[in-house]
C-alpha atoms as a PDB file:
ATOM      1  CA  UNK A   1       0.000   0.000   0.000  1.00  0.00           C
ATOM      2  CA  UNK A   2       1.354   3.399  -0.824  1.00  0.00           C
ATOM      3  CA  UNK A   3       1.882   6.236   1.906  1.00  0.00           C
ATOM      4  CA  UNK A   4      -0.913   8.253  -0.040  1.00  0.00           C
ATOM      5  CA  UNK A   5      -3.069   5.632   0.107  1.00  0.00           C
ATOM      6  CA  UNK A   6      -2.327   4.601   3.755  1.00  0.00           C
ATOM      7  CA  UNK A   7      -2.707   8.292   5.033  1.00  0.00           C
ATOM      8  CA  UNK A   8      -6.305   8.111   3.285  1.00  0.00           C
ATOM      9  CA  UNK A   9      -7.337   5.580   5.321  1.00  0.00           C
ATOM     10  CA  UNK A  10      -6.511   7.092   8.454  1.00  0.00           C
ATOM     11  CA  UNK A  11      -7.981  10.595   7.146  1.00  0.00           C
ATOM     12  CA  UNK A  12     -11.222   9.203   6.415  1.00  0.00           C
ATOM     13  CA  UNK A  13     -11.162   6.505   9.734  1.00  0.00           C
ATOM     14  CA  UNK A  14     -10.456   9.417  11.715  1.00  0.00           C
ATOM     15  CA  UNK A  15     -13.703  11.409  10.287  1.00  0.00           C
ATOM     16  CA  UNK A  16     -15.889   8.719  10.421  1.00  0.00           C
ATOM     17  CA  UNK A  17     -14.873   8.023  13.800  1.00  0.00           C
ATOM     18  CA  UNK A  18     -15.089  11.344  15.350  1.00  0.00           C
ATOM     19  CA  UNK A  19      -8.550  17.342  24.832  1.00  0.00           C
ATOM     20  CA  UNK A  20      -7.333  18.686  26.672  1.00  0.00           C
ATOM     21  CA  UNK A  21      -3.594  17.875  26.804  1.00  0.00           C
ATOM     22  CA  UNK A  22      -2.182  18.151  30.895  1.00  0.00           C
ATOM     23  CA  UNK A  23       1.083  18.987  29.663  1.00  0.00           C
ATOM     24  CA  UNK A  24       1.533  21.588  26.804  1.00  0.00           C
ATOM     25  CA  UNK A  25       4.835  22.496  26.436  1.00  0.00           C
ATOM     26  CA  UNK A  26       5.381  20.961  23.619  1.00  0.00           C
ATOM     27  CA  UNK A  27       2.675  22.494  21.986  1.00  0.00           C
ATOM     28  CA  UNK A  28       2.889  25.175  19.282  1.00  0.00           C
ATOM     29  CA  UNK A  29       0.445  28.491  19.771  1.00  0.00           C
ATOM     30  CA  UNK A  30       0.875  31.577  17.420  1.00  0.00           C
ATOM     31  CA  UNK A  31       0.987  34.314  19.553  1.00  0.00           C
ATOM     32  CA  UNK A  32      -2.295  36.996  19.244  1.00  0.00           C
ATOM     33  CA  UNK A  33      -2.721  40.607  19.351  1.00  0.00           C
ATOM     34  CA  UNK A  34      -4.983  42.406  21.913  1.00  0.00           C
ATOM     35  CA  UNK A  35      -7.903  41.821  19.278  1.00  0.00           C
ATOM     36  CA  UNK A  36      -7.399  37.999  19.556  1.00  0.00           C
ATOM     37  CA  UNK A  37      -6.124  37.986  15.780  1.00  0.00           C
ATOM     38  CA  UNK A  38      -2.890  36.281  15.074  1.00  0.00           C
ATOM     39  CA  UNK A  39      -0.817  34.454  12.257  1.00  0.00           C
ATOM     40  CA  UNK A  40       2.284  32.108  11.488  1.00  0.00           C
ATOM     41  CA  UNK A  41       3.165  30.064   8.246  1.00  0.00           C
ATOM     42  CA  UNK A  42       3.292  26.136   9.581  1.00  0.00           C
ATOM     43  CA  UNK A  43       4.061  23.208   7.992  1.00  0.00           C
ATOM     44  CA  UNK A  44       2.827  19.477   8.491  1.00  0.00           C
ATOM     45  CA  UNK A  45       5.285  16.715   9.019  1.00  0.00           C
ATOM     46  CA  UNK A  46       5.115  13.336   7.796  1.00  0.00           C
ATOM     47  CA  UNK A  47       5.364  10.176  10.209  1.00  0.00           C
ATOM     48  CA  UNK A  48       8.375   9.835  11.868  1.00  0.00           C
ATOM     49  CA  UNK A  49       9.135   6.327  10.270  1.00  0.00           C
ATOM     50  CA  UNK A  50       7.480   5.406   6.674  1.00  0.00           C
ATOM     51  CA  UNK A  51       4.765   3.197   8.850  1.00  0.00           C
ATOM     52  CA  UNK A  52       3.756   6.068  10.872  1.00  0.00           C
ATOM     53  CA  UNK A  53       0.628   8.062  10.377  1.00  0.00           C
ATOM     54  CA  UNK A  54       1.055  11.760  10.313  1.00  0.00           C
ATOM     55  CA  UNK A  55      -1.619  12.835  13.184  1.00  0.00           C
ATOM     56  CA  UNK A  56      -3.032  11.173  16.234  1.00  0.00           C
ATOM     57  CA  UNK A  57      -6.881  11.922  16.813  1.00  0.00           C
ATOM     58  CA  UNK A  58      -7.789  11.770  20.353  1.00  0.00           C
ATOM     59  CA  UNK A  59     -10.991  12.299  22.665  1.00  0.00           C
ATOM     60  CA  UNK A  60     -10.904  14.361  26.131  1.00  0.00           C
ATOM     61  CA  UNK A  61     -13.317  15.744  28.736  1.00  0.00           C
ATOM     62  CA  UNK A  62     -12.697  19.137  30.330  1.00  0.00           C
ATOM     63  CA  UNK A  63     -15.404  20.819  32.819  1.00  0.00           C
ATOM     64  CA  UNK A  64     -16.086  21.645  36.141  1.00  0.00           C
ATOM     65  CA  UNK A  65     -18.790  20.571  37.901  1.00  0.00           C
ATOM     66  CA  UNK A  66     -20.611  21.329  41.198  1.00  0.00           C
ATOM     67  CA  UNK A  67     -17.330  19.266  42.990  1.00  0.00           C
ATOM     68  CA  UNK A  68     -14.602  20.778  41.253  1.00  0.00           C
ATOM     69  CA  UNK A  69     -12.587  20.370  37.390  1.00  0.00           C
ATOM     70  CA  UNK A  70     -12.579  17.224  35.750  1.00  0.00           C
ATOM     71  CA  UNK A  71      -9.927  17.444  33.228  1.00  0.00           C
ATOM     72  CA  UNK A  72      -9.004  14.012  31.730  1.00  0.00           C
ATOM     73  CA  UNK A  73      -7.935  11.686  28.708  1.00  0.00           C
ATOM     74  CA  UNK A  74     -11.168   9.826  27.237  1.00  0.00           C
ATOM     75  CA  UNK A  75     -10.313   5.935  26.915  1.00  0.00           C
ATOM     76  CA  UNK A  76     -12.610   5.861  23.786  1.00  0.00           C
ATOM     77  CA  UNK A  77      -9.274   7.563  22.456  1.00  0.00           C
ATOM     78  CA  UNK A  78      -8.294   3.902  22.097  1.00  0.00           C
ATOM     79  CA  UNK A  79     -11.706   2.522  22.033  1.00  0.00           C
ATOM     80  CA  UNK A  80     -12.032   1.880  25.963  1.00  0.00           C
ATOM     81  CA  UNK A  81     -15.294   2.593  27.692  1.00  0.00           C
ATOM     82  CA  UNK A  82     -15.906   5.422  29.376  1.00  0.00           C
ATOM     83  CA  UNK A  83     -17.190   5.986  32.795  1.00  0.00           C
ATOM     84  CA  UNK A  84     -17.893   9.683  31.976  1.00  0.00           C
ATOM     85  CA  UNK A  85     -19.278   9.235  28.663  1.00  0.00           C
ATOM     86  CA  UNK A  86     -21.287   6.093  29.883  1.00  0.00           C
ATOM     87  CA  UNK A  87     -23.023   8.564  32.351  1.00  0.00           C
ATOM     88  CA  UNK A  88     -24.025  11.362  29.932  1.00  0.00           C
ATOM     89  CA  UNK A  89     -25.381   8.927  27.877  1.00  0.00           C
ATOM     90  CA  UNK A  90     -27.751   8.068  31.019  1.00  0.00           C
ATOM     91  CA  UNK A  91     -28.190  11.854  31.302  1.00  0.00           C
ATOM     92  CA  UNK A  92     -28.732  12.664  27.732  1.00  0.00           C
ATOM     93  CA  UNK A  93     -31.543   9.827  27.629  1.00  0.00           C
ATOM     94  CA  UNK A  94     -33.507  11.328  30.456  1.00  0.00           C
ATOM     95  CA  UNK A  95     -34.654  13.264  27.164  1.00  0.00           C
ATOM     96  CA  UNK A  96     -35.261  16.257  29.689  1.00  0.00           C
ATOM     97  CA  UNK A  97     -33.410  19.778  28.416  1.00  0.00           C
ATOM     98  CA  UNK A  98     -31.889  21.233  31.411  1.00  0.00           C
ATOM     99  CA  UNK A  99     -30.097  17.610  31.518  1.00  0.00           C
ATOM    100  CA  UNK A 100     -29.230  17.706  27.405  1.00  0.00           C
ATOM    101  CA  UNK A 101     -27.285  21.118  28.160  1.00  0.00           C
ATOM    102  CA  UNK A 102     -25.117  19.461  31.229  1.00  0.00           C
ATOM    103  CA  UNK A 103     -24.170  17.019  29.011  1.00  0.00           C
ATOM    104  CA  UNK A 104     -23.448  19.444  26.444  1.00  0.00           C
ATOM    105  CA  UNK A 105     -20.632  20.824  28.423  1.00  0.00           C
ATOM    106  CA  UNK A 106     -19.518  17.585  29.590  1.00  0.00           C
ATOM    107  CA  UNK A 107     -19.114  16.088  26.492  1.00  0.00           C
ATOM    108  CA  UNK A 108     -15.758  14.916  25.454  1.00  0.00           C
ATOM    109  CA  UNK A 109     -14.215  16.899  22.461  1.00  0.00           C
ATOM    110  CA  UNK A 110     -12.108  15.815  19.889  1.00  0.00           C
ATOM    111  CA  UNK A 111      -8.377  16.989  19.047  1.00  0.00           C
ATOM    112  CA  UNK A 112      -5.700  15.896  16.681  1.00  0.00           C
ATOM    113  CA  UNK A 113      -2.168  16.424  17.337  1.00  0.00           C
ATOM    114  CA  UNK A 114       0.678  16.455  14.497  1.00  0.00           C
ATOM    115  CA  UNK A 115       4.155  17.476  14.121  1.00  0.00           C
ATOM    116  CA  UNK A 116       5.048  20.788  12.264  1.00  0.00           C
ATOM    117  CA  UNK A 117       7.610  22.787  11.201  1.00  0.00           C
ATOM    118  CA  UNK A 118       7.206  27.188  11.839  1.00  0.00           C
ATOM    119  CA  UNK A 119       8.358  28.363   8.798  1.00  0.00           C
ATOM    120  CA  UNK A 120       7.399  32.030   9.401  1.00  0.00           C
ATOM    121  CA  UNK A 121       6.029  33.456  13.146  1.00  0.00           C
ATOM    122  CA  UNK A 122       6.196  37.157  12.839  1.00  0.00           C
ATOM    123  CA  UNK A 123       5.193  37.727  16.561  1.00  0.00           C
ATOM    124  CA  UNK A 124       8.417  34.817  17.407  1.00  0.00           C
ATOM    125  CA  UNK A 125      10.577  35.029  15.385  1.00  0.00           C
ATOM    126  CA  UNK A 126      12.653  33.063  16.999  1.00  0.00           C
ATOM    127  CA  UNK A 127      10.414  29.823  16.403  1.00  0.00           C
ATOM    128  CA  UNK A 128      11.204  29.772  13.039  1.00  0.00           C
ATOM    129  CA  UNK A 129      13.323  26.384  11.517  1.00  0.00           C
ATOM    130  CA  UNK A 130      12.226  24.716  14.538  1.00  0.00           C
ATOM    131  CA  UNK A 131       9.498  21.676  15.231  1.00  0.00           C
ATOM    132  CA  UNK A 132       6.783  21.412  17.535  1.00  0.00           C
ATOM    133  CA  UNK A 133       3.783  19.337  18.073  1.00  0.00           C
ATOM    134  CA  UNK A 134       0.707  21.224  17.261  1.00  0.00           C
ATOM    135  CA  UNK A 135      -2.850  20.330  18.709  1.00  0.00           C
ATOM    136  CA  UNK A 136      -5.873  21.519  16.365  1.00  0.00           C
ATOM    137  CA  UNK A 137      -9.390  20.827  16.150  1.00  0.00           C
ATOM    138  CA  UNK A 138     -12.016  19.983  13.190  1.00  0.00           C
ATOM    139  CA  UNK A 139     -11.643  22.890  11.096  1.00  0.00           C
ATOM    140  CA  UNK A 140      -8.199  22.807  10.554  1.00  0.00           C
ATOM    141  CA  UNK A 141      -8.489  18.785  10.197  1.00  0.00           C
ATOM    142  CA  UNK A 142     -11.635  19.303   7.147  1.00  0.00           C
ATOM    143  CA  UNK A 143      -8.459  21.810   5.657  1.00  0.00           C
ATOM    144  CA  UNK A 144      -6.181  18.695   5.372  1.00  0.00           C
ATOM    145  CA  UNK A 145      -8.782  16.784   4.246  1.00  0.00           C
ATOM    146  CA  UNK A 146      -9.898  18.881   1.346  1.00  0.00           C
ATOM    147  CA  UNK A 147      -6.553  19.108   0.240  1.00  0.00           C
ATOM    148  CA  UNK A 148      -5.702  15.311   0.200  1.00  0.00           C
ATOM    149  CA  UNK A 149      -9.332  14.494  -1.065  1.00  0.00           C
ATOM    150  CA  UNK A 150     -10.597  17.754  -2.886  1.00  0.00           C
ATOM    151  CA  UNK A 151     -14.113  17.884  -4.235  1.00  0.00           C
ATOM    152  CA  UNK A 152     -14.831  17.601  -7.544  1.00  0.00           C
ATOM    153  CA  UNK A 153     -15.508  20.633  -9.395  1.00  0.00           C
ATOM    154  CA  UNK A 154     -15.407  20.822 -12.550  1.00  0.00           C
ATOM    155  CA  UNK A 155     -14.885  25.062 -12.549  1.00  0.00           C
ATOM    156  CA  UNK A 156     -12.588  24.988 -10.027  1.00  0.00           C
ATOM    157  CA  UNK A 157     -10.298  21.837 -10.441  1.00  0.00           C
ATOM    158  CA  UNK A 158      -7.823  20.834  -7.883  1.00  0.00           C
ATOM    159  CA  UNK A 159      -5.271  18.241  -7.562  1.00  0.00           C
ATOM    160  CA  UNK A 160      -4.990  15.988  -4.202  1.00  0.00           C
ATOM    161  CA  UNK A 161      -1.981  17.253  -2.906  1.00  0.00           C
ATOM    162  CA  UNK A 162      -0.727  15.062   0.453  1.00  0.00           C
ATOM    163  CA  UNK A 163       0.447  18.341   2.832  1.00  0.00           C
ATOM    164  CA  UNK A 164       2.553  16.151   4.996  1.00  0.00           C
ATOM    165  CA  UNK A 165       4.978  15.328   2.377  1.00  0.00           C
ATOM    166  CA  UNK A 166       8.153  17.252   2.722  1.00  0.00           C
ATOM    167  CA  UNK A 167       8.766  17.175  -1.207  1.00  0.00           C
ATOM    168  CA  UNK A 168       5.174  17.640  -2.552  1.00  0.00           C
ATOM    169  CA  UNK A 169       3.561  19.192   0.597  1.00  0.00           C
ATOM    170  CA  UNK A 170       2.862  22.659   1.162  1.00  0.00           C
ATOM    171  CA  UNK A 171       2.714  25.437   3.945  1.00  0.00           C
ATOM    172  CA  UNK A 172      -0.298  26.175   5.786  1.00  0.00           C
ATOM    173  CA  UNK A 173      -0.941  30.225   6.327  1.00  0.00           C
ATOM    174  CA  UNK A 174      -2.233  30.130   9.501  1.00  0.00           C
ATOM    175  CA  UNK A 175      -5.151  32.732  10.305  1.00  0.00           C
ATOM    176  CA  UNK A 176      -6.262  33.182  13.371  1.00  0.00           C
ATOM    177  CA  UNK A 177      -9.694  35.962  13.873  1.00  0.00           C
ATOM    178  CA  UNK A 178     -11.862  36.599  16.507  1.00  0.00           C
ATOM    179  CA  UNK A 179     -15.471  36.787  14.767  1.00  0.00           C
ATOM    180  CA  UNK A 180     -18.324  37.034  16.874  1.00  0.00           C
ATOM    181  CA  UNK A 181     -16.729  36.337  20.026  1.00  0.00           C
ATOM    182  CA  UNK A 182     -15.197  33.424  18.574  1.00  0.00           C
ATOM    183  CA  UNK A 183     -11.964  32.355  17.232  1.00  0.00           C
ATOM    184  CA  UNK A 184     -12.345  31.713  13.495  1.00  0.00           C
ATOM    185  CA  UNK A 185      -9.771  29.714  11.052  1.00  0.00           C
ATOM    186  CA  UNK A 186     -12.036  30.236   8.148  1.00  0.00           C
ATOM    187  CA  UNK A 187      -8.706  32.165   6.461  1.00  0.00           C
ATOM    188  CA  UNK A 188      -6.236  29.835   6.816  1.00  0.00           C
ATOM    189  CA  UNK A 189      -5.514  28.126   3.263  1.00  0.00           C
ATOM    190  CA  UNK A 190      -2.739  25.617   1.966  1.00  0.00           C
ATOM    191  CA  UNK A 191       0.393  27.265  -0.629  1.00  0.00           C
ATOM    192  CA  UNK A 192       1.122  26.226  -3.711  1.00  0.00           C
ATOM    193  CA  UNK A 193       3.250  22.731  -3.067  1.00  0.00           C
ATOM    194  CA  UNK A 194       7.108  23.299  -2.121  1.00  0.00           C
ATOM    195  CA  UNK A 195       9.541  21.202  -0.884  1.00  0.00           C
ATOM    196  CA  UNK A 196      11.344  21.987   2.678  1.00  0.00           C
ATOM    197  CA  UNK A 197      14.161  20.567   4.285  1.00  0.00           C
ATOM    198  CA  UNK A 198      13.810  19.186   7.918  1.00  0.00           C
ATOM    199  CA  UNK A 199      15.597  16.808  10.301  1.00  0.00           C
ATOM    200  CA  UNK A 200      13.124  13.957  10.882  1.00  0.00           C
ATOM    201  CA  UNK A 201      15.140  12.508  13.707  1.00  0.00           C
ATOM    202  CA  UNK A 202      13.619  16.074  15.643  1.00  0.00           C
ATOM    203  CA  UNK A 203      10.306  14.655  15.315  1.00  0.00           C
ATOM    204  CA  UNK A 204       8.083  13.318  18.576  1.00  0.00           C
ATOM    205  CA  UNK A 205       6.883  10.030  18.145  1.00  0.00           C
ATOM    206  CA  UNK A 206       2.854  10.279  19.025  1.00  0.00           C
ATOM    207  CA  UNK A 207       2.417   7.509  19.901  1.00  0.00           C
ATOM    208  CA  UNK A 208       2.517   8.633  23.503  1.00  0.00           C
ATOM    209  CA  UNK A 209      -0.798  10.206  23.021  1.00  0.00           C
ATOM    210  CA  UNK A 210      -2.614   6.865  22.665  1.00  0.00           C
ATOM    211  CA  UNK A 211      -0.261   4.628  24.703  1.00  0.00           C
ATOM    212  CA  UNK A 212      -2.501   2.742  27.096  1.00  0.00           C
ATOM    213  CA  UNK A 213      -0.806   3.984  30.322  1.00  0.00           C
ATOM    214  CA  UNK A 214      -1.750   7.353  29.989  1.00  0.00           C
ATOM    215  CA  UNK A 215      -5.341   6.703  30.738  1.00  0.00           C
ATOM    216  CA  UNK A 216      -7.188   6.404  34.154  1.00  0.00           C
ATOM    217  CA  UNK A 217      -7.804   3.198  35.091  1.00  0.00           C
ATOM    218  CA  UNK A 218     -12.336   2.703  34.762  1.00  0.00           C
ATOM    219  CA  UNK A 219     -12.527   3.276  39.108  1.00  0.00           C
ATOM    220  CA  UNK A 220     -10.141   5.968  39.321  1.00  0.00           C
ATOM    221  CA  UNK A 221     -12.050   7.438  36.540  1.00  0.00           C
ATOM    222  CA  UNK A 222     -15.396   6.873  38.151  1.00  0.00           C
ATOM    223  CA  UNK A 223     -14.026   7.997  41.575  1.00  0.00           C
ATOM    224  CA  UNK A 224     -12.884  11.659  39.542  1.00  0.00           C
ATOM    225  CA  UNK A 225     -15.810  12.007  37.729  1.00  0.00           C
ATOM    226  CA  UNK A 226     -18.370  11.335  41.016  1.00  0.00           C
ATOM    227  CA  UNK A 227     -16.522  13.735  42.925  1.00  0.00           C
ATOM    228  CA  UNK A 228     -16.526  16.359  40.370  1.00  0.00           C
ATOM    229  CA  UNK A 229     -20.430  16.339  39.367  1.00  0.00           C
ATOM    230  CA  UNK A 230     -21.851  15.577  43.003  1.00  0.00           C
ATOM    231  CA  UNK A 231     -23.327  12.576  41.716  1.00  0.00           C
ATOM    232  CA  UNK A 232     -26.357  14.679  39.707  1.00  0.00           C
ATOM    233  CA  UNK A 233     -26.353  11.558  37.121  1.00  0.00           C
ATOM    234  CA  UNK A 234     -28.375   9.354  39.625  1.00  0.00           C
ATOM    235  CA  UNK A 235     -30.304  12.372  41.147  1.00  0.00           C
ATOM    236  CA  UNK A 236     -31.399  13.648  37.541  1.00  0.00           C
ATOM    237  CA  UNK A 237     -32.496   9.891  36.459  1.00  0.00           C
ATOM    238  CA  UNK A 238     -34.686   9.856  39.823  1.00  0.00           C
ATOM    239  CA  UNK A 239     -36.025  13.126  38.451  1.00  0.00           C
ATOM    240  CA  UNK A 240     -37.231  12.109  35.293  1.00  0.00           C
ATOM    241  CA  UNK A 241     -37.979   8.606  35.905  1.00  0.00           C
ATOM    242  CA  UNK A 242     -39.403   8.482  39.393  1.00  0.00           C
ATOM    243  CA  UNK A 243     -40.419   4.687  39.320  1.00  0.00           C
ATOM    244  CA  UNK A 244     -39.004   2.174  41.830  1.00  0.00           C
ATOM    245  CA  UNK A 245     -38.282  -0.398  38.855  1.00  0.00           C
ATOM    246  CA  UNK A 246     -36.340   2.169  36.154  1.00  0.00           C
ATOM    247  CA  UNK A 247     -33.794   2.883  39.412  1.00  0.00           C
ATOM    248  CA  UNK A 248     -32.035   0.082  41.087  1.00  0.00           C
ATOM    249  CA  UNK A 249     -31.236   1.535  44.556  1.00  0.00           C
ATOM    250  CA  UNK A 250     -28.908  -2.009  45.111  1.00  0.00           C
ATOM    251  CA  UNK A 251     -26.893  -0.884  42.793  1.00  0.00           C
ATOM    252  CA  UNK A 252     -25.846   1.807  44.576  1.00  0.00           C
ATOM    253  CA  UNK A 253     -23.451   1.681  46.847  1.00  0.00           C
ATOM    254  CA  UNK A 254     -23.812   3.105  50.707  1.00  0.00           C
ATOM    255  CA  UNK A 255     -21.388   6.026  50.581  1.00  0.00           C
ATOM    256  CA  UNK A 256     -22.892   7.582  47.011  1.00  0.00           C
ATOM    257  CA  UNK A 257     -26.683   6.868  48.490  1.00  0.00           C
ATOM    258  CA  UNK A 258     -25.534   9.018  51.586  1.00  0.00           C
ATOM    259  CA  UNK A 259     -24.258  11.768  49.384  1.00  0.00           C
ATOM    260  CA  UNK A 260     -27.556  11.745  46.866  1.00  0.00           C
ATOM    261  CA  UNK A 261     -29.656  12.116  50.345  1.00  0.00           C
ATOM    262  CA  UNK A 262     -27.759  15.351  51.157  1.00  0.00           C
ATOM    263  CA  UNK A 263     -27.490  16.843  47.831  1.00  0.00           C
ATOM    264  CA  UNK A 264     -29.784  19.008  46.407  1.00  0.00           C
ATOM    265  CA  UNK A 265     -33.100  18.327  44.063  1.00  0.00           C
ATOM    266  CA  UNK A 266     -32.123  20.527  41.454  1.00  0.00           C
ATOM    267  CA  UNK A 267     -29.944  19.952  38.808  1.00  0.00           C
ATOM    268  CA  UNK A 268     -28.246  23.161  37.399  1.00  0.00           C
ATOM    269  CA  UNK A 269     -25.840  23.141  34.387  1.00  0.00           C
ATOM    270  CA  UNK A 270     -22.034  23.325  35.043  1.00  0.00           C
ATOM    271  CA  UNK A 271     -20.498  26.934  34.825  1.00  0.00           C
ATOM    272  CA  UNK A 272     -19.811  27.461  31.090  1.00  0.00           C
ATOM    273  CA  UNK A 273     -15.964  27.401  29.386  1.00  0.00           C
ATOM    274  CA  UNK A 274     -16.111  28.913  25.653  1.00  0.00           C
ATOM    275  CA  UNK A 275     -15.614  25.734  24.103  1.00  0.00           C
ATOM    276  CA  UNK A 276     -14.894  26.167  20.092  1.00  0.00           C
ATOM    277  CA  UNK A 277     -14.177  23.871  17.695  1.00  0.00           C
ATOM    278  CA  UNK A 278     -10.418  24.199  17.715  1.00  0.00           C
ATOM    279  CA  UNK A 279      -8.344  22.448  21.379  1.00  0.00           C
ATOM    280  CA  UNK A 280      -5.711  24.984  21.842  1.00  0.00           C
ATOM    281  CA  UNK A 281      -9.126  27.490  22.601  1.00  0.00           C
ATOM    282  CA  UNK A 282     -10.515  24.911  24.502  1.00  0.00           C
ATOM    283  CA  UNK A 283      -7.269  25.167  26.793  1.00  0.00           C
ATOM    284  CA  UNK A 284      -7.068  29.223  26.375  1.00  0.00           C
ATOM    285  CA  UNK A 285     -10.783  29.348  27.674  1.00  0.00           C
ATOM    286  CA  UNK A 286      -9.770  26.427  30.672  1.00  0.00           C
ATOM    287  CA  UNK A 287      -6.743  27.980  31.729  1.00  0.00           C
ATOM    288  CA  UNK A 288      -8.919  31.512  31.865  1.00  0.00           C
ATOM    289  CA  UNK A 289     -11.048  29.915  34.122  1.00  0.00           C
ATOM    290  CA  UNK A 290      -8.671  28.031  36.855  1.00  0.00           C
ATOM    291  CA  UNK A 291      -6.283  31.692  36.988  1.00  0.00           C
ATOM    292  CA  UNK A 292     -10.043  33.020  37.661  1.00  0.00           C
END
């Protein structure tokens, strides 16, 4: 199978398939004016061996709840179950709306995470010729995607063009706008294809990102996620589905029945994070809130 071919596959797994990162160092983020605006020219990386695909996608939750902040890696990153997606789904299915929105802003949300090169960063300079990893979100991802895969058109015809190819790849202008409130990448746009020079042996295997140890084990999960909603799954299913037989109190264990006694009848969304579609704003609007 050829590289083109393989990288296709994962493209179109990874959309079919549908975080917040704890330690972002490593992470690339083009610096913004006081309007939010910024911009940097960035190029995608290939694997670091031939076998490697280009980009990890992975799945995180990242909220804070009447207990406290539950920031943490999503097993169904590596097709696990998940004790906090297990319990929105209980949530969700209560088919009440007040319990819809708390799962709206407990939902896990989706990142992908490649090497690049900065080829121009007029705000740093100094980050230019060097590698990072960079963490985006959907609408950068449907920009690689329409460039390997374009859509027919027989007015505007453009050839696939596989942007994490040093020789045949090409730079990504990076746009960054605030519209609305919002950060917006609706600019950004692949070059022309160029060839660039870079030392693969400076890329970052990601392979860390999906590497089974970085994951909470399904109690300690279960033990972060109780703590930080109060329990409100069980108390908002005894809400909307009162009867004896749709609740199964032995199931339950002492401590968490003590706790629903105590806690209070109504259910009230978690306080709200500007989530966007893109991670690094995702982390921006988190890291507003925990300074706050």
């Amino acid at each position: 199978m050829s590289n083109m071919a393989k990288l296709l596959g994962a493209v179109n797994k990874a959309k079919s398939a549908g975080g917040f990162e704890k330690d972002d160092k490593k992470f690339y983020y083009p610096a913004r004016d006081a309007a939010g605006n910024g911009s940097a020219v960035i190029r995608f990386l290939p694997g670091k061996t031939d076998d490697d695909i280009p980009f990890v996608k992975t799945y995180a939750h990242g909220f804070k709840g009447a207990g406290g902040w539950f920031i943490e890696d999503c097993p169904t990153t590596i097709d696990k179950p998940c004790y906090a997606c297990e319990q929105n789904s209980i949530l969700w299915n209560t088919n009440l709306k007040a319990n819809q929105d708390i799962v709206r802003e407990r939902k896990r949300k989706i990142s992908y995470i490649a090497n690049i090169l900065i080829v121009s960063d007029p705000k740093n300079p100094e980050n230019e010729g060097k590698v990072f990893q960079y963490k985006f979100g959907t609408k950068i991802f449907d920009k690689i995607v329409d460039a390997l895969q374009p859509v027919e058109d027989e007015l505007d015809p453009k050839e696939p063009c596989n942007v994490f190819d040093l020789k045949e790849g090409a730079n990504f202008i990076l746009k960054i706008r605030k519209v609305e409130g919002q950060t917006n990448y609706d600019k950004s746009e692949f070059k022309a294809p160029s060839p660039v020079k870079v030392d693969l042996s400076l890329l970052e295997s990601l392979d860390q990102f999906t590497a089974p140890e970085r994951f909470k084990t399904p109690e300690e999960l279960q033990r972060r996620f109780d703590k930080a909603v109060g329990n409100t799954v069980r108390l908002a299913v005894k809400e909307a589905k009162p009867a004896a037989d749709e609740f199964d109190e032995d199931e339950v264990d002492a401590g968490l029945r003590e706790v629903e006694q105590k806690a209070a009848k109504v259910i009230k969304p978690a306080p709200k994070v500007e989530v966007t579609d893109d991670a690094d704003d995702d982390i921006e609007a988190l890291m507003k809130s925990l300074a706050s």
